[in-house]
Each structure stands twice: as C-alpha cells, then as structure tokens.
C-alpha atoms as a PDB file:
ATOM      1  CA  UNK A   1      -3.428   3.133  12.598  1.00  0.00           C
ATOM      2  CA  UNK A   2      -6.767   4.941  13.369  1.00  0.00           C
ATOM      3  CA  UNK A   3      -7.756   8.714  13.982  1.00  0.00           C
ATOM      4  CA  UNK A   4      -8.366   8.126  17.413  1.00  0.00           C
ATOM      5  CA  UNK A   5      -4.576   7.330  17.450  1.00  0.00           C
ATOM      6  CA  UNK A   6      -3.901  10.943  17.203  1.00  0.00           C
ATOM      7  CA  UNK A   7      -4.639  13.679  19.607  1.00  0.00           C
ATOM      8  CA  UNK A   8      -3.629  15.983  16.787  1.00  0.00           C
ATOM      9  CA  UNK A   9      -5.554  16.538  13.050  1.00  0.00           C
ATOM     10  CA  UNK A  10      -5.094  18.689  10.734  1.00  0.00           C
ATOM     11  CA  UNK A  11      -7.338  18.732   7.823  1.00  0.00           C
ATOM     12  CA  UNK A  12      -7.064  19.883   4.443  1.00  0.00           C
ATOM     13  CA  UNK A  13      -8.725  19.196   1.380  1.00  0.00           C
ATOM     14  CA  UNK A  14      -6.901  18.032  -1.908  1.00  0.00           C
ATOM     15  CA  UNK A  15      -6.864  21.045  -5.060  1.00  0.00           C
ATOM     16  CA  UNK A  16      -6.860  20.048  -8.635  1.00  0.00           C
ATOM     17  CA  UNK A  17      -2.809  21.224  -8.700  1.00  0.00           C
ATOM     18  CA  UNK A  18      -1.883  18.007  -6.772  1.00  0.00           C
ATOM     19  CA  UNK A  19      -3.428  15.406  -8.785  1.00  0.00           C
ATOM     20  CA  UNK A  20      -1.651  13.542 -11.489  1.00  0.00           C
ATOM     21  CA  UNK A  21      -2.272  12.034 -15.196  1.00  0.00           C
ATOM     22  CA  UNK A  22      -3.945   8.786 -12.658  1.00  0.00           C
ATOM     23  CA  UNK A  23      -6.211  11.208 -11.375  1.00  0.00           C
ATOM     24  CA  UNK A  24      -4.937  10.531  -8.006  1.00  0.00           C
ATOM     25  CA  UNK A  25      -2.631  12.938  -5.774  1.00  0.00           C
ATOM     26  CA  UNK A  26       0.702  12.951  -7.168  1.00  0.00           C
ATOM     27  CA  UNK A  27       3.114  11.199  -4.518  1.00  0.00           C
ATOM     28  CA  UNK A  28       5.316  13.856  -3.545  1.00  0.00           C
ATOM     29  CA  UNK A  29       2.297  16.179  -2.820  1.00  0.00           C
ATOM     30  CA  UNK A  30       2.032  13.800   0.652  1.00  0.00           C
ATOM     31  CA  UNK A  31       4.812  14.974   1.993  1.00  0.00           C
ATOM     32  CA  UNK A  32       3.843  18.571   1.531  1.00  0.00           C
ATOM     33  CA  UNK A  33       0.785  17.587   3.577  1.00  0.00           C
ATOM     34  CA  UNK A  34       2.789  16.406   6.421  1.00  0.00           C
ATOM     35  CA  UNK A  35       4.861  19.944   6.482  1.00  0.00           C
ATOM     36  CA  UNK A  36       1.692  21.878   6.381  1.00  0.00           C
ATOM     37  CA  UNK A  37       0.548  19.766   8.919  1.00  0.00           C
ATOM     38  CA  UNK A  38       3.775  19.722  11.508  1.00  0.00           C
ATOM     39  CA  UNK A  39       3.188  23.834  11.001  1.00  0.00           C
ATOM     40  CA  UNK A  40      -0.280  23.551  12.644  1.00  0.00           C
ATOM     41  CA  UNK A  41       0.894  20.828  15.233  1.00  0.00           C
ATOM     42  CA  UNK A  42       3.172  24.204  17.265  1.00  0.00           C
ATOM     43  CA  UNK A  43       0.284  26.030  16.767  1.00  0.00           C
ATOM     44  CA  UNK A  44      -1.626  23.376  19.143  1.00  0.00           C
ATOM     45  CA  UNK A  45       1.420  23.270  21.608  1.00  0.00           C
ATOM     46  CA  UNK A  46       1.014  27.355  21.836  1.00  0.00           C
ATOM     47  CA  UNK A  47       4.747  27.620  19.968  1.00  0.00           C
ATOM     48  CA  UNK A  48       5.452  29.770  17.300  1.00  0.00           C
ATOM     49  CA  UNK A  49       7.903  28.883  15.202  1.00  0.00           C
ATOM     50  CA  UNK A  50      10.788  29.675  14.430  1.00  0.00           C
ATOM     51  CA  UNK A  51      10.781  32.327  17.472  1.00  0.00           C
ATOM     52  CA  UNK A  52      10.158  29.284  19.862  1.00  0.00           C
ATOM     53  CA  UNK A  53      12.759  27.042  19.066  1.00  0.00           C
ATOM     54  CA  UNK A  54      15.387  29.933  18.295  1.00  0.00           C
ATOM     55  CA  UNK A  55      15.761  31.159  21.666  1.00  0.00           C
ATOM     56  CA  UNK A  56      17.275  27.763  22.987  1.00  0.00           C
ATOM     57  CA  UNK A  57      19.933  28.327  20.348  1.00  0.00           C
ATOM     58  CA  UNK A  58      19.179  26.211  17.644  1.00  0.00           C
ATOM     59  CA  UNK A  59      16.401  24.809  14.839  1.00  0.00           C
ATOM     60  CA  UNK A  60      14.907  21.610  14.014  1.00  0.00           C
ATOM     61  CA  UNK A  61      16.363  20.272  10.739  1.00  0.00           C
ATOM     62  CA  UNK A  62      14.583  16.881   8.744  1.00  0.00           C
ATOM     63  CA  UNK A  63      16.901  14.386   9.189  1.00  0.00           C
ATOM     64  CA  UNK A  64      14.502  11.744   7.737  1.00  0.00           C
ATOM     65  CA  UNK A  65      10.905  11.450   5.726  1.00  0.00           C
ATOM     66  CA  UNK A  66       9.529   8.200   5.013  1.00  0.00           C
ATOM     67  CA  UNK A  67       5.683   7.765   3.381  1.00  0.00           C
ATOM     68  CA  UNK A  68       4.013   4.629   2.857  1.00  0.00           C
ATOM     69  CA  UNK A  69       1.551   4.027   0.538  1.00  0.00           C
ATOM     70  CA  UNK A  70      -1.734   2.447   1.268  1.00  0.00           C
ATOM     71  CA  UNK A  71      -4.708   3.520  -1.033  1.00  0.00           C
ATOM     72  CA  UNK A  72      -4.480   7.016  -3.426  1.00  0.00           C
ATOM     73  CA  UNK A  73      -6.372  10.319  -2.565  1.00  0.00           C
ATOM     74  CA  UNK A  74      -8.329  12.145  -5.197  1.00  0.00           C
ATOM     75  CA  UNK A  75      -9.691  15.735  -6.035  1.00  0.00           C
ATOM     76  CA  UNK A  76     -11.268  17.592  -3.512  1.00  0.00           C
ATOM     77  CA  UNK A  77     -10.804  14.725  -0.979  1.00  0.00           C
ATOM     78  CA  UNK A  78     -11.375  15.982   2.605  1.00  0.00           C
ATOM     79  CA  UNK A  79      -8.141  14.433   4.169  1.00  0.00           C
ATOM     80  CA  UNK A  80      -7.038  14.407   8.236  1.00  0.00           C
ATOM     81  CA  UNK A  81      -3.352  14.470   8.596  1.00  0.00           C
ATOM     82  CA  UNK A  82      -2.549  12.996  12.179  1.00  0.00           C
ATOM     83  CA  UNK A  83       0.944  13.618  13.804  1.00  0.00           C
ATOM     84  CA  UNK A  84       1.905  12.129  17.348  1.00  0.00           C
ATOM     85  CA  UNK A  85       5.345  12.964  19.039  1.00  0.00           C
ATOM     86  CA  UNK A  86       6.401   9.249  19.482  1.00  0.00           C
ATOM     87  CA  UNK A  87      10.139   9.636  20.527  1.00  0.00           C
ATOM     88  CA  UNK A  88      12.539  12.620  22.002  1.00  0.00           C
ATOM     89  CA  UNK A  89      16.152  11.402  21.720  1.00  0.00           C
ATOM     90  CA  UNK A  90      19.243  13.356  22.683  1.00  0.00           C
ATOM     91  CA  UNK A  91      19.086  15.386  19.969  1.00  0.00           C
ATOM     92  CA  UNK A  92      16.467  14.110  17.969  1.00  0.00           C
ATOM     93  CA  UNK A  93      12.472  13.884  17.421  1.00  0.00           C
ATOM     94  CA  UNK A  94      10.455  11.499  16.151  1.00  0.00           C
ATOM     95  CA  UNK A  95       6.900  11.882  14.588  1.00  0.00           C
ATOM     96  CA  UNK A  96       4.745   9.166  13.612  1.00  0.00           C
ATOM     97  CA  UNK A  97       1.812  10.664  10.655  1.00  0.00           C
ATOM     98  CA  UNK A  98      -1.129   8.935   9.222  1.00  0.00           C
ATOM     99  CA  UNK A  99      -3.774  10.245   6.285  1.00  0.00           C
ATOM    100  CA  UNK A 100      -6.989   9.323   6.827  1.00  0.00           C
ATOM    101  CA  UNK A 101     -10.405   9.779   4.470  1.00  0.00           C
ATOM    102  CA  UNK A 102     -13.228   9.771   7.216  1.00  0.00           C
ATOM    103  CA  UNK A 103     -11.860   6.650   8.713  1.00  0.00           C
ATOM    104  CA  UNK A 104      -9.630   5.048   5.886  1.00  0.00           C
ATOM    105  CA  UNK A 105      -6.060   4.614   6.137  1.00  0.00           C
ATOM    106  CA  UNK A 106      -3.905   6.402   3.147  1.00  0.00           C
ATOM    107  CA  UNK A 107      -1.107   6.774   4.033  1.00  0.00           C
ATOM    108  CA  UNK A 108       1.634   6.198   6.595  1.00  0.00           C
ATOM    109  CA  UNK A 109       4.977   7.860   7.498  1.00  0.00           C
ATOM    110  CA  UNK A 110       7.596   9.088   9.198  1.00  0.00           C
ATOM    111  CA  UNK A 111       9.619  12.047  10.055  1.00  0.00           C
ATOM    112  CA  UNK A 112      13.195  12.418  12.152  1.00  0.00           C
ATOM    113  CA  UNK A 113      13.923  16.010  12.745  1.00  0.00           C
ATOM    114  CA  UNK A 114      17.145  16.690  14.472  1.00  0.00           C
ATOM    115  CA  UNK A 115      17.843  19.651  16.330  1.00  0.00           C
ATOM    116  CA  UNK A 116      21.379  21.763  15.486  1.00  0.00           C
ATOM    117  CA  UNK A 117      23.486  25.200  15.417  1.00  0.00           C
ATOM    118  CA  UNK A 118      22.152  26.622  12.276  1.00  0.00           C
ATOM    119  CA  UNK A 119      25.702  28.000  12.144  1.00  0.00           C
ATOM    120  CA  UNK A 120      27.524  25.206  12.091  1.00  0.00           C
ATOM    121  CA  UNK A 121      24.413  22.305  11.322  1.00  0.00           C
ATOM    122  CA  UNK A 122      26.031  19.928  14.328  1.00  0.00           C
ATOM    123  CA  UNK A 123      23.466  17.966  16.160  1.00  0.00           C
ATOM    124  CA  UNK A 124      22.957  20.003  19.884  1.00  0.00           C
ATOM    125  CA  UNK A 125      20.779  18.045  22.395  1.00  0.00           C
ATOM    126  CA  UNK A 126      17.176  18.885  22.232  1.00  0.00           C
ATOM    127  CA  UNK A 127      16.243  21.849  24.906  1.00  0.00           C
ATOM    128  CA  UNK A 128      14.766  20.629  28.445  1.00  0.00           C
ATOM    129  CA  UNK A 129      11.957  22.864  28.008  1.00  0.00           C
ATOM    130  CA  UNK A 130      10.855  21.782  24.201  1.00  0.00           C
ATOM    131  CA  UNK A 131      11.123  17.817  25.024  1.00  0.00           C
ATOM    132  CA  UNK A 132       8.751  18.620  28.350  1.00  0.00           C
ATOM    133  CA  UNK A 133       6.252  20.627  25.789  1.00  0.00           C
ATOM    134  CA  UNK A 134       5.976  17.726  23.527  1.00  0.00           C
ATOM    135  CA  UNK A 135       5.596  14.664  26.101  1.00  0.00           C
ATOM    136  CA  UNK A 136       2.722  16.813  27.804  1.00  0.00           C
ATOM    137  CA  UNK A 137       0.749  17.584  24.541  1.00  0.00           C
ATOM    138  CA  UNK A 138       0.751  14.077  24.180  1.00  0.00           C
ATOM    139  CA  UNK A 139      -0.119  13.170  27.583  1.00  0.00           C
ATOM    140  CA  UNK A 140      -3.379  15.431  26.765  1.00  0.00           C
ATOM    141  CA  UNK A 141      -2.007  18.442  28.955  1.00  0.00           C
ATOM    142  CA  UNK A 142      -2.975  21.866  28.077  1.00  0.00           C
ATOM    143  CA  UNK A 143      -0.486  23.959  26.408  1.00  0.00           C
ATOM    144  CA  UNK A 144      -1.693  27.674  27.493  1.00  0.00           C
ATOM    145  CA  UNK A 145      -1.891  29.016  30.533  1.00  0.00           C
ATOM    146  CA  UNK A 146      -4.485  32.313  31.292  1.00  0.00           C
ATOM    147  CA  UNK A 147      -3.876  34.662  33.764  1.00  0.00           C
ATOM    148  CA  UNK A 148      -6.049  37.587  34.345  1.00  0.00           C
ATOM    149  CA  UNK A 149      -5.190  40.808  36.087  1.00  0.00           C
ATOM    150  CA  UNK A 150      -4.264  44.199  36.444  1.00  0.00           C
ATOM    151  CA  UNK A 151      -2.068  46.701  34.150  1.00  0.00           C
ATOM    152  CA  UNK A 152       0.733  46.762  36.484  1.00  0.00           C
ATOM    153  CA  UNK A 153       0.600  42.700  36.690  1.00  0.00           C
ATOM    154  CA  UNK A 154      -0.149  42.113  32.722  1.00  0.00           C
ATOM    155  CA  UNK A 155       0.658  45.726  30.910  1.00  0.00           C
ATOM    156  CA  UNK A 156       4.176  44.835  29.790  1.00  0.00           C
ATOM    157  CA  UNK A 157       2.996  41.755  28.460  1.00  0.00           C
ATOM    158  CA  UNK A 158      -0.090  42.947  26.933  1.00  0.00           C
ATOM    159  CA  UNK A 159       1.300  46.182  25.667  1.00  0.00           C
ATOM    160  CA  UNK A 160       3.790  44.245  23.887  1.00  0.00           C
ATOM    161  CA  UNK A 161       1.441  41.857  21.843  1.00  0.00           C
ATOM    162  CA  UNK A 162      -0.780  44.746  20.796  1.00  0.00           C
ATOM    163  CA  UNK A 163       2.332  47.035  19.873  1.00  0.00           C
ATOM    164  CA  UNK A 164       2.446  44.286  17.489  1.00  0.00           C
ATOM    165  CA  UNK A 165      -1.023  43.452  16.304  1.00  0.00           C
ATOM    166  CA  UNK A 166      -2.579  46.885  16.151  1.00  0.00           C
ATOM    167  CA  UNK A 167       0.411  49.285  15.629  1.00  0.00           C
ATOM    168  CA  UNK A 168       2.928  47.494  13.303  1.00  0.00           C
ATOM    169  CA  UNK A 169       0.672  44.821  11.754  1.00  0.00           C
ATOM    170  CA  UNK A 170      -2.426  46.622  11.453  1.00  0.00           C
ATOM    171  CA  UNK A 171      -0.980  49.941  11.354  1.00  0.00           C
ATOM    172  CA  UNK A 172      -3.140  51.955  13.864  1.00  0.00           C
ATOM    173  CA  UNK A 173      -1.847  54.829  14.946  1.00  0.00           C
ATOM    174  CA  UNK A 174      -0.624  54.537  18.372  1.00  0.00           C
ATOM    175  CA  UNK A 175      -2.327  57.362  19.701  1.00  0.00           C
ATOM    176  CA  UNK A 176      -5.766  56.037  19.095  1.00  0.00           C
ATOM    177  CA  UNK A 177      -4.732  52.407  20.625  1.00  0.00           C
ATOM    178  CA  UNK A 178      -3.405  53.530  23.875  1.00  0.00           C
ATOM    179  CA  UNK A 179      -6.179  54.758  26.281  1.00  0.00           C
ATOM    180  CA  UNK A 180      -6.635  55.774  30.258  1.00  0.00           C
ATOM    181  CA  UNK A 181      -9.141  52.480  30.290  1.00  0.00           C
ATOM    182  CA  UNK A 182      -5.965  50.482  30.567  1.00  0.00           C
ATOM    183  CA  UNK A 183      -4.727  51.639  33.592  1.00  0.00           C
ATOM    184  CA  UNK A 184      -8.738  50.559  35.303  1.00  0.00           C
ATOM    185  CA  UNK A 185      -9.619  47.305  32.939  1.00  0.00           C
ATOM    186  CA  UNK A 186      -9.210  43.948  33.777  1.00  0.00           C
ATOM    187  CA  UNK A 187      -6.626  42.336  31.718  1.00  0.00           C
ATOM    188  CA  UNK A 188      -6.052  38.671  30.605  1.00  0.00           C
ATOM    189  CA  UNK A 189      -2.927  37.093  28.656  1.00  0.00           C
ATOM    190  CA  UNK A 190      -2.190  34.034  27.644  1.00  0.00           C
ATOM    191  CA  UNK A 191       1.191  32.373  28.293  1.00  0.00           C
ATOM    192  CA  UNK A 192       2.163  29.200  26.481  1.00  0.00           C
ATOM    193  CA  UNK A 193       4.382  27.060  28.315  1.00  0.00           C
ATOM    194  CA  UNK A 194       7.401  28.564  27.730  1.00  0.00           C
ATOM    195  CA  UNK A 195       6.110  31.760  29.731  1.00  0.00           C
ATOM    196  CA  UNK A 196       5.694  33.633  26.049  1.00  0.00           C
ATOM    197  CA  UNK A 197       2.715  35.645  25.862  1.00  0.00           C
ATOM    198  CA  UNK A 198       0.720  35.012  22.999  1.00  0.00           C
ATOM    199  CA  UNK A 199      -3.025  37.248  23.126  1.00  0.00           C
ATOM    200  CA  UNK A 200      -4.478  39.377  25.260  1.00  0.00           C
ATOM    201  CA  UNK A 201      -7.416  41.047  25.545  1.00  0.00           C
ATOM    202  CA  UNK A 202      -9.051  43.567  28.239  1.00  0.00           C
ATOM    203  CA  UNK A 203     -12.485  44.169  30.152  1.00  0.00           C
ATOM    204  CA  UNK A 204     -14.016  47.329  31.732  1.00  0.00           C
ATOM    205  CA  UNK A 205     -17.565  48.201  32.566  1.00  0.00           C
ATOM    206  CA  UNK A 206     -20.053  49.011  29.484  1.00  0.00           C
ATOM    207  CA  UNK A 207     -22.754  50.107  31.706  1.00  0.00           C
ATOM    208  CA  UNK A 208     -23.958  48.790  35.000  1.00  0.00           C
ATOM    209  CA  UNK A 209     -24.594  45.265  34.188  1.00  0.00           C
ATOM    210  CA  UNK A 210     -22.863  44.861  31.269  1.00  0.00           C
ATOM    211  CA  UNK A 211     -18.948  43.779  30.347  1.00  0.00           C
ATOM    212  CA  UNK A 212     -16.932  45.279  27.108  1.00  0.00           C
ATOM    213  CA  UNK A 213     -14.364  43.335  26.248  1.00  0.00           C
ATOM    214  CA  UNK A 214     -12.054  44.692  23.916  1.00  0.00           C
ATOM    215  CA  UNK A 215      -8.484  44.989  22.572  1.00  0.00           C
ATOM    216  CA  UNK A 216      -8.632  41.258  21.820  1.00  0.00           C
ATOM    217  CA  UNK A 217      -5.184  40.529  19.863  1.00  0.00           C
ATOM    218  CA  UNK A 218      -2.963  37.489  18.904  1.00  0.00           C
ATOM    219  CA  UNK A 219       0.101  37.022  17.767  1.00  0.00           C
ATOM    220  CA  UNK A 220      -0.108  36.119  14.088  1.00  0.00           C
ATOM    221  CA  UNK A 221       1.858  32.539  13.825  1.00  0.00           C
ATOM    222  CA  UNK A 222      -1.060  31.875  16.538  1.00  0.00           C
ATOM    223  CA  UNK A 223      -4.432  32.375  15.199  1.00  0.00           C
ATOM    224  CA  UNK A 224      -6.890  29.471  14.759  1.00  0.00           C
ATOM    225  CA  UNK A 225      -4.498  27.965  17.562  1.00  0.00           C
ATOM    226  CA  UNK A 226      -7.205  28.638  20.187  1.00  0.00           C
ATOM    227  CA  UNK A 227      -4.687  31.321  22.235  1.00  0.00           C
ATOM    228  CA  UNK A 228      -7.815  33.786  21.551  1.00  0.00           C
ATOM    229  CA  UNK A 229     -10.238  31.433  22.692  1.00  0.00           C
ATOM    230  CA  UNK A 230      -8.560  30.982  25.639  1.00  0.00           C
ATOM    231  CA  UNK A 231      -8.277  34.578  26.478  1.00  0.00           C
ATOM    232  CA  UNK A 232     -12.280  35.476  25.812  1.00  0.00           C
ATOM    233  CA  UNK A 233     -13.249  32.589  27.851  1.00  0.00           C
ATOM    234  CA  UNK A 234     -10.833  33.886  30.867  1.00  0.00           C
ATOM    235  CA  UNK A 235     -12.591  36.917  30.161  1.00  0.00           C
ATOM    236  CA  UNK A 236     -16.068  36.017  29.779  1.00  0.00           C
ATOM    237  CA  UNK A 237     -15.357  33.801  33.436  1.00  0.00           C
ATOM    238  CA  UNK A 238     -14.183  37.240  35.571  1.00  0.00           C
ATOM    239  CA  UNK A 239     -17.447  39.093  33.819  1.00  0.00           C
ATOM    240  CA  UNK A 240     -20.158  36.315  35.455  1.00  0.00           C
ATOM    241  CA  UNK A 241     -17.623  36.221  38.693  1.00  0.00           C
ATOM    242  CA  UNK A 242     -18.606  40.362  38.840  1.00  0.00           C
ATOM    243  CA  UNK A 243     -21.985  39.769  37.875  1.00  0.00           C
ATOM    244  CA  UNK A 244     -22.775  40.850  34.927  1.00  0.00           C
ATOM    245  CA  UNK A 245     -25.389  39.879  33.193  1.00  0.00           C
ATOM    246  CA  UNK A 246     -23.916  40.471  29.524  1.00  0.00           C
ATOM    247  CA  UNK A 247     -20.999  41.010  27.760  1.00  0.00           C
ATOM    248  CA  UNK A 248     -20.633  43.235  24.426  1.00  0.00           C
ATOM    249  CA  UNK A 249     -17.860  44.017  22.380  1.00  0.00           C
ATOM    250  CA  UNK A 250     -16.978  45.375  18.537  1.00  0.00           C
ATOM    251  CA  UNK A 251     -15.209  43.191  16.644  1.00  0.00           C
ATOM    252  CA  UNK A 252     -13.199  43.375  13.499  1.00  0.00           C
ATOM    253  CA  UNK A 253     -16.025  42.108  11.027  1.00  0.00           C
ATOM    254  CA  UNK A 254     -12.836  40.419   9.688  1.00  0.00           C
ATOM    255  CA  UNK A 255     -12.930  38.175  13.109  1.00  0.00           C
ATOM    256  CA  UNK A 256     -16.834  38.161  13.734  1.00  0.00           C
ATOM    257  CA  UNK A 257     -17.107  34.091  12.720  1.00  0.00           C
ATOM    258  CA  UNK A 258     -14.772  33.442  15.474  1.00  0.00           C
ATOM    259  CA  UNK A 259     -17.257  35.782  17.759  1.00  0.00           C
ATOM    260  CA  UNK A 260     -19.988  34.284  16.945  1.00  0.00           C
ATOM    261  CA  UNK A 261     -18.442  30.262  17.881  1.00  0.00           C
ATOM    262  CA  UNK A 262     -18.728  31.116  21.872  1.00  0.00           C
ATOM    263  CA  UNK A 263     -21.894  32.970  21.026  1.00  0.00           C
ATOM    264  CA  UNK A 264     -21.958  36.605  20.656  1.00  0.00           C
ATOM    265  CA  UNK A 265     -24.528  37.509  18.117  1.00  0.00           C
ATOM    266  CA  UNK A 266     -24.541  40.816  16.007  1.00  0.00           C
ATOM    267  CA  UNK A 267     -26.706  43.600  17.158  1.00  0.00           C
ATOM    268  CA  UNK A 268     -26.745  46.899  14.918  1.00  0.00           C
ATOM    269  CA  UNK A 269     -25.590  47.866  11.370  1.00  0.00           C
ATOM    270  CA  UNK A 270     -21.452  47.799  10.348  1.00  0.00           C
ATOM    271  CA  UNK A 271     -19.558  50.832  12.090  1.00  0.00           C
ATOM    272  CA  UNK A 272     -16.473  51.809  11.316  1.00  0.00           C
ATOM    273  CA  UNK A 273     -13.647  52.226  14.046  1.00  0.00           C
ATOM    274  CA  UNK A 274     -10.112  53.117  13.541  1.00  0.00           C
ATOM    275  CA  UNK A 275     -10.490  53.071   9.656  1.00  0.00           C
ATOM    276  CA  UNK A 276     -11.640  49.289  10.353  1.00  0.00           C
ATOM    277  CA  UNK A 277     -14.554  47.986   9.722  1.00  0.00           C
ATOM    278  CA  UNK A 278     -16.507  47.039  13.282  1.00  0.00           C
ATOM    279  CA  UNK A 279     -19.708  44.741  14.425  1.00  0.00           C
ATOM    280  CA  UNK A 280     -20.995  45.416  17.926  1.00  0.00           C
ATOM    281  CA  UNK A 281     -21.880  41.728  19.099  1.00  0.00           C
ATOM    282  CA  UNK A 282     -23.689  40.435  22.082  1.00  0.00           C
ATOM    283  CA  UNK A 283     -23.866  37.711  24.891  1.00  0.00           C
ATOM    284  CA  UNK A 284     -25.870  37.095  27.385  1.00  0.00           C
ATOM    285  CA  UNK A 285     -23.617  35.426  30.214  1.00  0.00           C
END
C-alpha cells in the first residue's frame, strides 16, 4: 500500500510511553493509533460521534482488528495513519489502515465494525444515510455543505450552535452574546450531510468598505475538521460579492493560528472582550 492510497491521514507522532525494552513501539500501541485515527476520520466526513450515529438508533461496535507487521516505529517517529472505507455490508463496515514513515510501509490492518442496538448488541443494518456518507468521502465528495443567509433563514440553526459554544461551553453570559446585529448580519452555517449544523459565524458592516465577521463558533467534536474553514471562506466570498475591500474581525487569541492560515494578520495590542482575551486581525480581500 502507499499514502496516495488514502484520501484520509492522520498523523501523529510516537511519545516515549509507547516504546518498549526493543526501543521500538510496543505492538499493542498500533492499534491505539488506528482508534485515534478512525476518531479524526468522522471529523473529515463532518460527523460527530456518537451524536451522529445515535440518532439512526444504534452504534458501531469492533467486530474485528487485525495488524500486520512490516518494519517497527521508534521514538518521536512522525507517523501517517491512513484509513479508507473499503466495504459497507448489511450491517457491517469495513476499513482498510496503513502506517506509513514519509513513504515507508509499517504497518497494515484491518478493522470490521458492526453496527447494533446498544440495548440489546444485535447486528441492525447499517443506516441509508451513514453508508451514502462513507461511499462519497471516498469518491472525493465534499462532506459540508455552506449556506449563507438571513436570521430568519439560519437563526435557529445558528442560535443553537452558539447557545452551545459561547453560553454553556464557554460560559458567557447570555446577555452579552445575543445582540440587535443579528437580526441585520449576514449569516452562514455549515450543514454536514446529514443536514446537522455544525459552525456558524455572522457578517455586518465595520465601516463603509470594510466586513466584521464575528460570532465564529463550532461545535467541539468538530474543530480542526475544517467546518470553520468552511464557514469563514463562505463568509469572506459574500464580503468581495458586496464589495468590500477588507474584512476584520477579533478573535479569541486562543484561535488566532487558525486566523492567520487564510490570512488575517494582527493589527493592535491584546484586548480583552467578554472576560476573553481578543486580537483584532486583518485581510485585505
């Protein structure tokens, strides 16, 4: 098998817990990587788990794990841990993984997950919806879906996922998250392909010329899963279709690397906002 056998790749580097008296990552350790792995791989189909699965009724149990063993790992080896969906039975799933250093083969394996009543742990066939989710990913299809409007089109969506982020998670107090800008922003949200919305974010006039976006939130099982990429690029795309010339926003210094990957630079000293520290960063569009 090679990398470019695998559309997904999680990487991970191997700590000094997971190496044995050889000096080489303990066996069992592999099959760790492959379940931190198969946690990132919904977070590329735009499914968070369990929540995704559960509403169909059931979960996705390991049936089977197999690992072969082609060369060792060692210490602070930057390893790739590729999973394809190769197989969607009646009530099964089959994943085919590979461990690759730069471009050599480690390790191979296998993994049969069946999906079942967690009440009763009987095989149940494997929903229409989830089996569609996985052949697409795999067919290179995108898994999130942006759509950009109004309160009254978006608010119940978007009010819902910031409820969540800002209110209970981050514990803002709800009078200082809920504003009259909603009702006259732009909103975007991001669906996966289930029709769950996953982030959201909002943009209003700064001054003439010049976007704010703001009130950029995901859902927690779905950062680093590009959801909020998605959403500031949908929202970046309506600014230049208004004509702006620039966008500006204050973000979390907490989330100012992910900022700065499409571009926005920092302009000004650290603020604080909401008892958070803020960055005001800036893009020319």
């Amino acid at each position: 098998m090679k990398r470019s056998d695998f559309r997904f790749l999680h990487r991970l580097r191997v700590r000094w817990a997971e190496i044995d008296a050889q000096k080489i990552v303990f066996n069992g350790h592999y099959l760790m990587y492959f379940d931190t792995a198969i946690a990132d791989y919904w977070r590329a189909l735009a499914l968070p788990y369990p929540e995704a699965v559960e509403q169909f009724g059931g979960d996705l149990y390991v049936k089977k794990a197999t690992v072969e063993y082609h060369a060792s790992a060692r210490y602070d080896d930057l390893l790739e841990v590729g999973i394809r969906c190769t197989r969607v039975g009646n009530s099964s799933i089959l994943f085919t993984l590979a461990i690759f250093r730069q471009d050599e083969h480690l390790i191979s394996g296998e993994l049969v997950y069946v999906h079942a009543n967690p009440q009763t742990q009987t095989s149940v066939p494997v929903p229409q919806p989830l089996r569609e989710v996985l052949l697409a990913y795999e067919e290179g299809l995108p898994m999130v879906q942006v759509k950009v409007g109004s309160w009254d089109e978006l608010g119940r969506d978007a009010h819902a996922i910031r409820q969540t982020v800002f209110v209970d998670e981050q514990r803002i107090p709800a009078e200082m998250e809920w504003d009259e800008a909603d009702a006259t922003s732009l909103h975007a949200v991001a669906y996966n392909r289930f029709g769950m919305p996953l982030a959201t974010g909002r943009l209003l006039e700064h001054v003439p010329g010049v976007a704010k976006i703001g009130r950029m939130a995901a859902l927690r099982t779905m950062r680093g899963g590009g959801v909020g990429r998605a959403v500031l690029d949908g929202l970046m795309q309506a600014a230049r279709e208004r004509g702006y010339r620039e966008a500006v926003l204050h973000a979390q210094t907490s989330a100012s690397a992910f900022y700065a990957r499409s571009g926005f630079v920092p302009r000004g000293p650290e603020f604080d906002e909401v008892g958070i520290p803020h960055v005001e960063m800036v893009k020319a569009l």
